[in-house]
C-alpha atoms as a PDB file:
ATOM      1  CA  UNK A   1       0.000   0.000   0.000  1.00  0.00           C
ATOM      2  CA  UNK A   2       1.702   3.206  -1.281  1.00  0.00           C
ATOM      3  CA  UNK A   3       1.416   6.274   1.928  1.00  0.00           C
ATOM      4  CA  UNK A   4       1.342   9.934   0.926  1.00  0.00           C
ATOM      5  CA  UNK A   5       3.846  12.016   1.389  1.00  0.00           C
ATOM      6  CA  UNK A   6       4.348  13.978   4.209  1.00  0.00           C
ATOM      7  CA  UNK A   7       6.043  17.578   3.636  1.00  0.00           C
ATOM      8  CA  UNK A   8       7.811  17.797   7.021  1.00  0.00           C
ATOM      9  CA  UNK A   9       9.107  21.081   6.452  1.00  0.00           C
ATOM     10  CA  UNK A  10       7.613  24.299   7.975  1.00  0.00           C
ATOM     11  CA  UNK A  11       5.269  26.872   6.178  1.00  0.00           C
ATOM     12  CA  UNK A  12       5.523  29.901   5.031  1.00  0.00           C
ATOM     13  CA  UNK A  13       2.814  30.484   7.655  1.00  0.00           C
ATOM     14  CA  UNK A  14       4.770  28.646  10.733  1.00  0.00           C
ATOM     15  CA  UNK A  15       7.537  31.059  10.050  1.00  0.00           C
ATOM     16  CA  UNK A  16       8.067  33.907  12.874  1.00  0.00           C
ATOM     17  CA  UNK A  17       6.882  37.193  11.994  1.00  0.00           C
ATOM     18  CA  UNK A  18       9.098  40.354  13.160  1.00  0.00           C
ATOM     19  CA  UNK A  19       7.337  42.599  15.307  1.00  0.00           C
ATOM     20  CA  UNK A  20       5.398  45.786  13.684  1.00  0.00           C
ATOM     21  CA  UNK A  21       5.916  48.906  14.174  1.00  0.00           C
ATOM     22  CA  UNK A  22       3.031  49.516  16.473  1.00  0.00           C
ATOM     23  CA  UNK A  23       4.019  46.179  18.997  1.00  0.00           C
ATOM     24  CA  UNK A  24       7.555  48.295  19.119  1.00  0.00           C
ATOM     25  CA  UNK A  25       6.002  51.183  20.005  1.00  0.00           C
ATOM     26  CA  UNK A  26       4.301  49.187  22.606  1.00  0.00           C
ATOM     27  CA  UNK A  27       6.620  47.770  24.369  1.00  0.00           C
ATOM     28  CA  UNK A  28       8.835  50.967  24.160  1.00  0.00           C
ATOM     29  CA  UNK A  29       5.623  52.882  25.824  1.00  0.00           C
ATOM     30  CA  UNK A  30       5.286  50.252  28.454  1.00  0.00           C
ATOM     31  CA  UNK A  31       9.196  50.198  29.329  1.00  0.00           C
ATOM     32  CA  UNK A  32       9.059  53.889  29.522  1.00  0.00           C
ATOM     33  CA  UNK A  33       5.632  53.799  32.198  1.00  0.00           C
ATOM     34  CA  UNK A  34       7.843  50.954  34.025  1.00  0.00           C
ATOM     35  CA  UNK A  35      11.181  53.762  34.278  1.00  0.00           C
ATOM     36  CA  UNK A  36       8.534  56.572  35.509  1.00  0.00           C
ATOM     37  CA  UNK A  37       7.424  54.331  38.158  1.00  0.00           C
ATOM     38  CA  UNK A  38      10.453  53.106  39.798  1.00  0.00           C
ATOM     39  CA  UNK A  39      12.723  56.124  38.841  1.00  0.00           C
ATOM     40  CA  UNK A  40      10.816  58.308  41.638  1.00  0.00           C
ATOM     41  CA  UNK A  41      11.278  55.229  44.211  1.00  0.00           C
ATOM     42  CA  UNK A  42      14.815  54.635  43.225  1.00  0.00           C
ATOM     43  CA  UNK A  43      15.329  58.958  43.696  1.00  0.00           C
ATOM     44  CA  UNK A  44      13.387  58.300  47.567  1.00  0.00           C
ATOM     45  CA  UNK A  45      15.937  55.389  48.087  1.00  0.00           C
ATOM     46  CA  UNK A  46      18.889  57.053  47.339  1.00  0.00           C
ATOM     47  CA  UNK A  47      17.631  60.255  49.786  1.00  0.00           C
ATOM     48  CA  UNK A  48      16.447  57.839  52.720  1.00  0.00           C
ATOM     49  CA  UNK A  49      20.141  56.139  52.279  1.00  0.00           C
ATOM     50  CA  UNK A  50      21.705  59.942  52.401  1.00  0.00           C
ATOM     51  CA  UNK A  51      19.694  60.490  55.211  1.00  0.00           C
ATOM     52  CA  UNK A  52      20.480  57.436  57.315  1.00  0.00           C
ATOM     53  CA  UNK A  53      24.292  58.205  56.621  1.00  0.00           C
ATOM     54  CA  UNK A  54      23.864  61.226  57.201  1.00  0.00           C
ATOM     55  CA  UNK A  55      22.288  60.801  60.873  1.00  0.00           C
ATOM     56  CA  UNK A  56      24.930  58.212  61.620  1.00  0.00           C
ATOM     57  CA  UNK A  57      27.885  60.690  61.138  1.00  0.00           C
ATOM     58  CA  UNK A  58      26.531  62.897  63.503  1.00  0.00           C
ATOM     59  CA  UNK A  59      25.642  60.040  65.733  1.00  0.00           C
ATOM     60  CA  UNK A  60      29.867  59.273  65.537  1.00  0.00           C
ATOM     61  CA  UNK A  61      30.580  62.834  65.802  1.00  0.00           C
ATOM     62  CA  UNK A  62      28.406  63.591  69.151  1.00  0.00           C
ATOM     63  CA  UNK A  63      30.243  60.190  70.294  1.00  0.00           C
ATOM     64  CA  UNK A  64      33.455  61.636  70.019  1.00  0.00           C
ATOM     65  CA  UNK A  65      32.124  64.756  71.847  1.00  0.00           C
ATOM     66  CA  UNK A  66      31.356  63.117  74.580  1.00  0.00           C
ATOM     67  CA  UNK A  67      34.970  61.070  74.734  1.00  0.00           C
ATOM     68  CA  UNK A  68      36.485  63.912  74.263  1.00  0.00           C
ATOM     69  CA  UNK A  69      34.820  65.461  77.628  1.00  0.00           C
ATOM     70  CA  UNK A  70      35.496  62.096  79.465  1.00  0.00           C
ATOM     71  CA  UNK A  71      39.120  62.712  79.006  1.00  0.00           C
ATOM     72  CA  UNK A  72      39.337  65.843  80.367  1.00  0.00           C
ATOM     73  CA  UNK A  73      37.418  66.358  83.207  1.00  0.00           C
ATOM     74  CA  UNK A  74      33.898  67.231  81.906  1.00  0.00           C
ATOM     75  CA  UNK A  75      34.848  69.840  79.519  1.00  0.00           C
ATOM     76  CA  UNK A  76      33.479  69.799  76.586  1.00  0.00           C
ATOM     77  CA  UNK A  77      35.723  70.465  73.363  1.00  0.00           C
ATOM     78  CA  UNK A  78      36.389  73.914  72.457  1.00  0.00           C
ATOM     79  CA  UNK A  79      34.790  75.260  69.928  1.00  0.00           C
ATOM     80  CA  UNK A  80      37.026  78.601  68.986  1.00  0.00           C
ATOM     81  CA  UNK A  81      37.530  78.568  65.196  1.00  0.00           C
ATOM     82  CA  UNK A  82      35.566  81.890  64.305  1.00  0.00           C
ATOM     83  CA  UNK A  83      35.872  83.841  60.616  1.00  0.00           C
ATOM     84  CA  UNK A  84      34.167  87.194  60.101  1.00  0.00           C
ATOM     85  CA  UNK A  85      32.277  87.538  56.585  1.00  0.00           C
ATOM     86  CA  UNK A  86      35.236  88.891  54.779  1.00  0.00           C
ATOM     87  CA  UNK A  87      37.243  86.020  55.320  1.00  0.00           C
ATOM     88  CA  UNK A  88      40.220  87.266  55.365  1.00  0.00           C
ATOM     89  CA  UNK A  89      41.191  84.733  57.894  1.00  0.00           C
ATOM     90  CA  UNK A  90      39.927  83.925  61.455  1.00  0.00           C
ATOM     91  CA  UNK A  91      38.307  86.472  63.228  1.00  0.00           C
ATOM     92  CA  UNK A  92      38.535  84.575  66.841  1.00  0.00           C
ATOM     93  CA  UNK A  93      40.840  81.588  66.252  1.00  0.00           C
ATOM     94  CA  UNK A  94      41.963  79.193  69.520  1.00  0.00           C
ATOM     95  CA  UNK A  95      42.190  75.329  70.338  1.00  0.00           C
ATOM     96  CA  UNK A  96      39.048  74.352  68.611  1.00  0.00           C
ATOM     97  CA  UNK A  97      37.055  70.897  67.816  1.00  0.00           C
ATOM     98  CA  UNK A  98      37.853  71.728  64.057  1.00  0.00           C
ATOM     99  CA  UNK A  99      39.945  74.766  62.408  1.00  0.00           C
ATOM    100  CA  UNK A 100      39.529  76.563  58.906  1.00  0.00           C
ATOM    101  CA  UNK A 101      37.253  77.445  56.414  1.00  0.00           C
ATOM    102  CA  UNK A 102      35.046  74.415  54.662  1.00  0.00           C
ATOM    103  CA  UNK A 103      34.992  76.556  51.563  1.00  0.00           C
ATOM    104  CA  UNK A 104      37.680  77.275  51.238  1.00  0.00           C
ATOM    105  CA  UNK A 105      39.699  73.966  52.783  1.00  0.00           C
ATOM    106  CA  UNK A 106      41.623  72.085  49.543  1.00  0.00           C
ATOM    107  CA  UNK A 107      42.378  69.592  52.354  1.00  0.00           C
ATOM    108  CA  UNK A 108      41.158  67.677  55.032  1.00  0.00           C
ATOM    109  CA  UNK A 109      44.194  68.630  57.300  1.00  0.00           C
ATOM    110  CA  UNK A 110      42.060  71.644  59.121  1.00  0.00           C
ATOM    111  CA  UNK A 111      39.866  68.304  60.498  1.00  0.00           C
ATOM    112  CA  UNK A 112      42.900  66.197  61.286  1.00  0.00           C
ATOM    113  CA  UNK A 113      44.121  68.784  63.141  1.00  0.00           C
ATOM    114  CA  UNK A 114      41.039  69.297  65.360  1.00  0.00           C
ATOM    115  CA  UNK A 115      40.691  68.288  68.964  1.00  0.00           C
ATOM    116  CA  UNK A 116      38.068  65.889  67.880  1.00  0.00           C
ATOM    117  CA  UNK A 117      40.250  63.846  65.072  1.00  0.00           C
ATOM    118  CA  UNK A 118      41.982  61.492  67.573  1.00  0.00           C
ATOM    119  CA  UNK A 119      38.630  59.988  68.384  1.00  0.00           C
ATOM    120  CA  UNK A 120      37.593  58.757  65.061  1.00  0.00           C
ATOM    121  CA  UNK A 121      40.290  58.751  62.574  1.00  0.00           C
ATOM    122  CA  UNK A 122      38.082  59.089  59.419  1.00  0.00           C
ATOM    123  CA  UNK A 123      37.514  62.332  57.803  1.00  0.00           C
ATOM    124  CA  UNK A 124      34.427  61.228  56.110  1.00  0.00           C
ATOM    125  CA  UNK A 125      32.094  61.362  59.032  1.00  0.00           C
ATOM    126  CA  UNK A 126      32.420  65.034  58.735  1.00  0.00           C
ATOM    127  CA  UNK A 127      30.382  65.136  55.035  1.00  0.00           C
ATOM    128  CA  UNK A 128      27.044  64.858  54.763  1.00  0.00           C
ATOM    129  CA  UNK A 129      26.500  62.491  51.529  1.00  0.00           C
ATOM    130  CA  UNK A 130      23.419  64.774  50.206  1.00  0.00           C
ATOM    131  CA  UNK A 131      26.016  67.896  50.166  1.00  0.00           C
ATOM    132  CA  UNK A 132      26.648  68.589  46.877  1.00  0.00           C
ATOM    133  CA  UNK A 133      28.913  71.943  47.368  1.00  0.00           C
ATOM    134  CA  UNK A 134      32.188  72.025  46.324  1.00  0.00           C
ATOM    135  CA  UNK A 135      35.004  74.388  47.820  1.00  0.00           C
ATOM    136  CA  UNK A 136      36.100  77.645  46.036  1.00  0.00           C
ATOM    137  CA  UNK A 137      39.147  79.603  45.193  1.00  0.00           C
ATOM    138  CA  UNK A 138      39.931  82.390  46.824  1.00  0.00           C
ATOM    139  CA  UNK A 139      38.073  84.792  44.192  1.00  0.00           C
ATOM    140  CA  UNK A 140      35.157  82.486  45.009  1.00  0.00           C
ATOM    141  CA  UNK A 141      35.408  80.599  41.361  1.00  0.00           C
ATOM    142  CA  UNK A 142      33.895  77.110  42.204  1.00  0.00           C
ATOM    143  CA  UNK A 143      36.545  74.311  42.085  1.00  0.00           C
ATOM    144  CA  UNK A 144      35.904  70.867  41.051  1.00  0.00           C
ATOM    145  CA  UNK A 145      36.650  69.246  44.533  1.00  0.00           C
ATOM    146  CA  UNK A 146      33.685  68.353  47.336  1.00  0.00           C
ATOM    147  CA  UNK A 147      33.937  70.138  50.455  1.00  0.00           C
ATOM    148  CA  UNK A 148      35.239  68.270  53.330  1.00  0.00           C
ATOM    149  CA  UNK A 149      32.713  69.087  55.958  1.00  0.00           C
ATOM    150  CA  UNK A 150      29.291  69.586  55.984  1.00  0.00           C
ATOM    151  CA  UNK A 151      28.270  69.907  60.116  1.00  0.00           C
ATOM    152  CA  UNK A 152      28.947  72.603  62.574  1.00  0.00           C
ATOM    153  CA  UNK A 153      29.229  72.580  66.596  1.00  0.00           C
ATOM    154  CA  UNK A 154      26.822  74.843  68.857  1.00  0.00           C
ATOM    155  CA  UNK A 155      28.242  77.973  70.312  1.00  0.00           C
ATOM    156  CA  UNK A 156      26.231  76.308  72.973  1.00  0.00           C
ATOM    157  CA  UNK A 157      28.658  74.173  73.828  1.00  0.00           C
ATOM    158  CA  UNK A 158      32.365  76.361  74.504  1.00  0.00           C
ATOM    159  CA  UNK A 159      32.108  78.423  72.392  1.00  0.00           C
ATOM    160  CA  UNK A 160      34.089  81.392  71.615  1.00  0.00           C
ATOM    161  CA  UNK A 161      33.329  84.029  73.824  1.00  0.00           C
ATOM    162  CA  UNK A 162      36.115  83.459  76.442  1.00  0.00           C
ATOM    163  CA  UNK A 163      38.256  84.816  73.421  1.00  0.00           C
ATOM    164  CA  UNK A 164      36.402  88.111  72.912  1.00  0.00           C
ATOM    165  CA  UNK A 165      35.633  89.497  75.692  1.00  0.00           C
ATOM    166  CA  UNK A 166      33.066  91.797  74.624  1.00  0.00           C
ATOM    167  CA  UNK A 167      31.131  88.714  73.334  1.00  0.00           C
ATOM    168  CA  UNK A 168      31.003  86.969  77.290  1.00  0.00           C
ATOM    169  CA  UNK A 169      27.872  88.076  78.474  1.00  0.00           C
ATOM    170  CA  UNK A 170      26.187  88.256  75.104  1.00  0.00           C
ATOM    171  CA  UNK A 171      26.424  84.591  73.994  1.00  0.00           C
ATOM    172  CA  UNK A 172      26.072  81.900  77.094  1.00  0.00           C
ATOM    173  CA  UNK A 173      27.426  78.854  76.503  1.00  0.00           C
ATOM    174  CA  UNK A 174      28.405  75.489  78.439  1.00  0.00           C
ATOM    175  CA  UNK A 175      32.123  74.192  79.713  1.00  0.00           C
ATOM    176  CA  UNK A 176      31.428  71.200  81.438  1.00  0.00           C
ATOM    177  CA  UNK A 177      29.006  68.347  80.056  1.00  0.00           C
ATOM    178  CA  UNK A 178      27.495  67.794  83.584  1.00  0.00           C
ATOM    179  CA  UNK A 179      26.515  71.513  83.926  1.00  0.00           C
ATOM    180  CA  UNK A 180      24.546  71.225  80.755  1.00  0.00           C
ATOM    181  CA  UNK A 181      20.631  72.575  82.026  1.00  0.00           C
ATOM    182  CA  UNK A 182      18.139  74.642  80.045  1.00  0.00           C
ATOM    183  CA  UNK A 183      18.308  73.500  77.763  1.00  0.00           C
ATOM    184  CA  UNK A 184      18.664  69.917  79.172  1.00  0.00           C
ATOM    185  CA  UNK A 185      20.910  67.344  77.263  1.00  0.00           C
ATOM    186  CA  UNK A 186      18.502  65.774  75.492  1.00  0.00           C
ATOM    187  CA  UNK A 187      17.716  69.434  74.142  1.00  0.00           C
ATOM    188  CA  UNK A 188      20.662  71.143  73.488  1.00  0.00           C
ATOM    189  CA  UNK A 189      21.997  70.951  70.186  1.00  0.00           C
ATOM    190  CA  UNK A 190      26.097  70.511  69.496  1.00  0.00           C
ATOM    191  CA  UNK A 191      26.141  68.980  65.519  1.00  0.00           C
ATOM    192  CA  UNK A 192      23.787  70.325  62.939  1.00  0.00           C
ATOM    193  CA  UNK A 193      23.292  69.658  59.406  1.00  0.00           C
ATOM    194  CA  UNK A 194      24.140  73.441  58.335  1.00  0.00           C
ATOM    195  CA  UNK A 195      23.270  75.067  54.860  1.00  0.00           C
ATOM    196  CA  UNK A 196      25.952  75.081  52.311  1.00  0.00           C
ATOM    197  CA  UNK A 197      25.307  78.917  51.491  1.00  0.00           C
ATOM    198  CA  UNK A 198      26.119  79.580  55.434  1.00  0.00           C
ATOM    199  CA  UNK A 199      28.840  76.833  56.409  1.00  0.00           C
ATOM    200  CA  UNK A 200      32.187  78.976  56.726  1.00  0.00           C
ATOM    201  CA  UNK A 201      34.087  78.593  60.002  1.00  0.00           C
ATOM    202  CA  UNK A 202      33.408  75.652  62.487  1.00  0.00           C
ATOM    203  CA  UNK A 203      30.786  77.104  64.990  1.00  0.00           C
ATOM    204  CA  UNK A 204      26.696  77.473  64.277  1.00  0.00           C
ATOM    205  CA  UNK A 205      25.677  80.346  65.626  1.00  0.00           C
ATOM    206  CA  UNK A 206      22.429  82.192  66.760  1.00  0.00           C
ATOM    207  CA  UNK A 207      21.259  85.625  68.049  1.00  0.00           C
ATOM    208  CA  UNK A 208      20.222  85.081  72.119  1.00  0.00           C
ATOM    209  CA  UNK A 209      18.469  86.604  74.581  1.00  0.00           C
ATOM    210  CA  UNK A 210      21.423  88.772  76.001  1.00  0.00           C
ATOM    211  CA  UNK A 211      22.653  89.314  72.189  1.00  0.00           C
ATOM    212  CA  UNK A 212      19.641  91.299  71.381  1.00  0.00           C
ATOM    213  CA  UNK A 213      16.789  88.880  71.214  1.00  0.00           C
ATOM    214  CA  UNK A 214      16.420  89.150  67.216  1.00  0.00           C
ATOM    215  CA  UNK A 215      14.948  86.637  65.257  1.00  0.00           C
ATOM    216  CA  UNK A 216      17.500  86.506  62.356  1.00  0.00           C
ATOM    217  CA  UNK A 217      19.403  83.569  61.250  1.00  0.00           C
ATOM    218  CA  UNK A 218      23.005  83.740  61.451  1.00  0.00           C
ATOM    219  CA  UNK A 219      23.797  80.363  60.591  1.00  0.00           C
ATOM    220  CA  UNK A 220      20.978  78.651  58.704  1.00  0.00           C
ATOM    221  CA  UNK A 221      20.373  75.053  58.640  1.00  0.00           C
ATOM    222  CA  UNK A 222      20.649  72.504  56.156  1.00  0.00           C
ATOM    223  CA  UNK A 223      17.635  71.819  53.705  1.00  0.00           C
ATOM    224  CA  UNK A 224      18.814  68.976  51.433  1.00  0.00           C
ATOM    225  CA  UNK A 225      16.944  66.224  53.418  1.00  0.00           C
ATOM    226  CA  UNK A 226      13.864  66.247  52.260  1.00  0.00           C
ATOM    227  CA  UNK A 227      13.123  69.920  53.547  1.00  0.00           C
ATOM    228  CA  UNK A 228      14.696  68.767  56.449  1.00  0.00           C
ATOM    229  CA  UNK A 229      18.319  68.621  58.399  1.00  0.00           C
ATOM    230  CA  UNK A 230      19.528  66.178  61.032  1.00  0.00           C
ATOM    231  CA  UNK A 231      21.140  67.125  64.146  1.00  0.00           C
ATOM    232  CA  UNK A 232      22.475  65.755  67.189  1.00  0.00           C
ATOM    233  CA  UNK A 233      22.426  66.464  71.137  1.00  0.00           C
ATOM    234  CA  UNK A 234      24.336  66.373  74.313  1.00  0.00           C
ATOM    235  CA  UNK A 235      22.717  63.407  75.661  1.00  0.00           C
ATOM    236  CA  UNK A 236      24.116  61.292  72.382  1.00  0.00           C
ATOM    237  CA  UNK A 237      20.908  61.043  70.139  1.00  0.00           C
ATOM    238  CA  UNK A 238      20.950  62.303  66.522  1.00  0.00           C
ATOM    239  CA  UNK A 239      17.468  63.003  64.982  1.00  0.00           C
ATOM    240  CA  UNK A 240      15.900  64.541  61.641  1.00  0.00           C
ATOM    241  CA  UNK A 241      14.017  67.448  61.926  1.00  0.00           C
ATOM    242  CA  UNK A 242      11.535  68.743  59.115  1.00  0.00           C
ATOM    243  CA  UNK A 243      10.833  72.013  58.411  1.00  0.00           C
ATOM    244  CA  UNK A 244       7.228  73.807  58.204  1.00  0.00           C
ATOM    245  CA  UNK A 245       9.185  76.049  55.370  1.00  0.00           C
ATOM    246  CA  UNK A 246      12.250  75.742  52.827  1.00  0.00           C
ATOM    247  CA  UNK A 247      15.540  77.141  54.211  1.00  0.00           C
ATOM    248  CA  UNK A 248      16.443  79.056  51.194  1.00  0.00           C
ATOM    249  CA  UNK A 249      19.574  81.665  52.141  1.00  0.00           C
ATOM    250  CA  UNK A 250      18.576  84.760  50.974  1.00  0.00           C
ATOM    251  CA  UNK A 251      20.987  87.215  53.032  1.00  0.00           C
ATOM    252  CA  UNK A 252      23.994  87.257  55.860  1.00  0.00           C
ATOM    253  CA  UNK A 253      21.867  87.608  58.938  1.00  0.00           C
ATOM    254  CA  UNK A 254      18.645  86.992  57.553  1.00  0.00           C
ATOM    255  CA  UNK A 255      15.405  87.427  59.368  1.00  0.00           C
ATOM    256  CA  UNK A 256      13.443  84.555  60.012  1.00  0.00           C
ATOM    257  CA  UNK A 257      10.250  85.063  57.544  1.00  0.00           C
ATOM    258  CA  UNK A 258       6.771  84.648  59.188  1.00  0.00           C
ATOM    259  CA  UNK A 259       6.258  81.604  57.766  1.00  0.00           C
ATOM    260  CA  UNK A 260       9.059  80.079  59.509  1.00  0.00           C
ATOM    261  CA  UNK A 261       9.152  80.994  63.140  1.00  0.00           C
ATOM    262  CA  UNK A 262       7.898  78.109  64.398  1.00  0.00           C
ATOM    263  CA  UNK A 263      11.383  76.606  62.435  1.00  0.00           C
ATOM    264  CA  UNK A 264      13.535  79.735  64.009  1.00  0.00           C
ATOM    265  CA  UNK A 265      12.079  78.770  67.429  1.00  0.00           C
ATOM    266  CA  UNK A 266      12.381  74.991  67.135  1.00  0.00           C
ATOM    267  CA  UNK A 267      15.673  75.620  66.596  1.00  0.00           C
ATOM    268  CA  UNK A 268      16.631  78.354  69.139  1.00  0.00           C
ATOM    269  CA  UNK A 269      14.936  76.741  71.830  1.00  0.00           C
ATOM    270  CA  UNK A 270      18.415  73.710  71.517  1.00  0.00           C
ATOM    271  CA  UNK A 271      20.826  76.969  72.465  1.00  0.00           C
ATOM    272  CA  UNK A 272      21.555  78.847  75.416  1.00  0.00           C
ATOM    273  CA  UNK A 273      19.788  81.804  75.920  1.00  0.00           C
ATOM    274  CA  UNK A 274      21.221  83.328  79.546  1.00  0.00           C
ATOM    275  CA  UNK A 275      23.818  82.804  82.064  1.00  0.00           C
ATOM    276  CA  UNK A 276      21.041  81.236  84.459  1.00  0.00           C
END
């Protein structure tokens, strides 16, 4: 009995087709929805992570703050590295916790050669990964090189006054970590996150009641976490604090707008107001 044959081979209908135009388009629109969706979390990811590294260095650096006063007899590190707005060079300048300018620094060596160095060896918990600022020249051209430090200590906490003496009754501060009371140590502020526009010499600095009871910001904090900055506090404890409104630096000594004065007294409620 004779079989038909069988054509084994495939059909010109069996054979792939390449994909039209309009599946391309397709799949390009759908890969593009996917990007917009996860780019956004990817962007909060990256900010939550700056934050979080952020909060540890200051963690490290209010550690080292409170070694430092451990070793030598309850006084806190001085904190006597001052520059006027002309920089021209330090306008009070005395053992400090860290020396120089951040903007203009090329170096870490004004760091290692702060009180505080010996306590953690590693320059890098000094930067705040969300600071993008770079240091200048000393025209003020922009240089291609991050700044070193991002944080500044409370005049709180020894700061300069004992150096100018005009400046002693005007801005209160505290020697010894056991004397540390109103604010308490869980309130009083010594690292803060501060704005990039303000960050010159090593101290944060606001107007107090004996100063002349302004509300203007001398020093203004940081903005770059999510409308928010981190700081940390005598007792140890680091924490991020949000603001009601942007810090946007406007001016030198810039008053506190209305919109922000529950930010301006947030904040000057952590410093020491009076000799009390």
């Amino acid at each position: 009995m004779k079989y038909p044959s069988i054509d084994l081979r495939p059909s010109d209908q069996a054979k792939p087709s390449a994909f039209t135009l309009v599946e391309l388009l397709v799949v390009l629109a759908l890969i593009a929805l996917l990007a917009a969706m996860l780019l956004p979390a990817l962007a909060r990811a990256r900010a939550k992570a700056a934050n979080l590294a952020c909060l540890n260095n200051l963690k490290q650096l209010a550690t080292c703050w409170q070694l430092y006063a451990a070793d030598n007899g309850d006084l806190v590190v001085p904190n006597n590295s001052i520059y006027g707005l002309d920089l021209n060079g330090p306008f009070v300048a005395g053992a400090s916790w860290c020396l120089g300018c951040a903007r203009y620094d090329l170096a870490p060596t004004n760091i290692e050669n702060g009180l505080l160095f010996t306590y953690n060896r590693s320059t890098d918990i000094y930067h705040c990964p969300a600071d993008r600022s770079t240091v200048q020249d000393a025209s003020g051209n922009p240089l291609p090189k991050r700044r070193d430090r991002s944080y500044n200590l409370s005049q709180s906490v020894n700061g300069y006054p004992e150096l100018n003496p005009n400046l002693v009754k005007l801005v209160p501060t505290f020697k010894k970590l056991t004397r540390i009371r109103n604010p308490n140590p869980t309130s009083c502020l010594v690292f803060i996150d501060e704005s990039e526009e303000t960050l010159l010499d090593a101290e944060f600095g606001m107007p107090t009641d004996f100063y002349d009871g302004s509300r203007n910001w001398w020093d203004l904090p940081a903005n770059r976490h999510s409308q928010g900055a981190n700081l940390s506090f005598a007792d140890g404890h680091a924490g991020h604090w949000k603001w009601a409104v942007p810090k946007v630096f406007r001016a030198w000594v810039q008053p506190a707008s209305p919109g922000e004065m529950g930010d301006y007294d947030r904040v000057r409620a952590t410093i020491r107001q009076n000799w009390d």
